[in-house]
Protein backbone atom coordinates (compact mmCIF):
# COMPACT_ATOMS: atom_id res chain seq x y z
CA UNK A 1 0.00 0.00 0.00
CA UNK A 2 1.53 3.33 -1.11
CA UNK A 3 1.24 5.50 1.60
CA UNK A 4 1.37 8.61 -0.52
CA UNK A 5 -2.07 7.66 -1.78
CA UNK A 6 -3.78 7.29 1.87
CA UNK A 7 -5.75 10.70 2.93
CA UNK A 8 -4.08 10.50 6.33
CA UNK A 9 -5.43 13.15 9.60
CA UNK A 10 -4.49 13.65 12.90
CA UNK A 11 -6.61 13.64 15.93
CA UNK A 12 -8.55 17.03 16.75
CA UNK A 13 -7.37 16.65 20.08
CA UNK A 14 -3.55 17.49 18.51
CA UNK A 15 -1.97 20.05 20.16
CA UNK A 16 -1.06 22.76 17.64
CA UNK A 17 3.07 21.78 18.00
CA UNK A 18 2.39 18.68 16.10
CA UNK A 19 4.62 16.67 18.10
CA UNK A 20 4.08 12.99 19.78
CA UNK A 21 1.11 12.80 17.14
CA UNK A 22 0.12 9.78 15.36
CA UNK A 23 -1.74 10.38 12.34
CA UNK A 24 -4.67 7.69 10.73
CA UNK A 25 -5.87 6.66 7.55
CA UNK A 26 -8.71 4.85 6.69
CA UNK A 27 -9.38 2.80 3.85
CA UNK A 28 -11.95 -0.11 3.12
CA UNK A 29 -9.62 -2.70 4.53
CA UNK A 30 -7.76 -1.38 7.04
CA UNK A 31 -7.34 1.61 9.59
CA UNK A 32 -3.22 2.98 8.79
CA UNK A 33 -1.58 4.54 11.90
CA UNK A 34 1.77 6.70 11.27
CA UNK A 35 4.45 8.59 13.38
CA UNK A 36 3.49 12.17 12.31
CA UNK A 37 6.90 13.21 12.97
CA UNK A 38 8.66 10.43 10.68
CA UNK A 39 6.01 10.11 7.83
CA UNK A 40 9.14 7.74 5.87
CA UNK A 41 9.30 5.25 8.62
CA UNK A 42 6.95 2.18 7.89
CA UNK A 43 2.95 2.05 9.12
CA UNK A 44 1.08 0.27 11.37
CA UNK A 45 -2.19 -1.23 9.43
CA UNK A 46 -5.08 -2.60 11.63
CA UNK A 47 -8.34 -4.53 10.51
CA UNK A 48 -11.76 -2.87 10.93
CA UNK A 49 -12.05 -5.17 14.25
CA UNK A 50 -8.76 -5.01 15.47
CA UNK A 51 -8.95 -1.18 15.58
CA UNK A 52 -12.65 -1.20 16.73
CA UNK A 53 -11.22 -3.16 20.28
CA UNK A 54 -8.21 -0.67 20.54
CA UNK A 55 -10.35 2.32 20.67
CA UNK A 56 -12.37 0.20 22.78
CA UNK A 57 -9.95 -0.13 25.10
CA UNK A 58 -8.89 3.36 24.60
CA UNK A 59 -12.01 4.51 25.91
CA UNK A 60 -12.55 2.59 28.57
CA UNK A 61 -9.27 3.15 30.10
């Protein structure tokens, strides 16, 4: 998956630095998590359900 071609966004609840962000992209298969400070290091890609018990979690905690 070319990364380039992913509409990635970072949380609203980014502070306007735009440090210790992580940035998301969502496609039909898969939710993409980046380091928004090193966009050339490799993703993180989640299934629909693995990503739905992470925010979950997230949440919860």
């Amino acid at each position: 998956m070319n990364t380039t071609e992913l509409a990635w966004f970072k949380s609203s609840y980014s502070g306007t630095q735009g440090d210790s962000c992580v940035e998301v992209a969502i496609t039909k298969q898969v939710v993409c998590v980046r380091d928004s400070k090193d966009v050339t290091r490799p993703h993180f890609a989640f299934d629909r359900e693995q990503w739905s018990r992470f925010v979950g979690f997230v949440i919860e905690a």
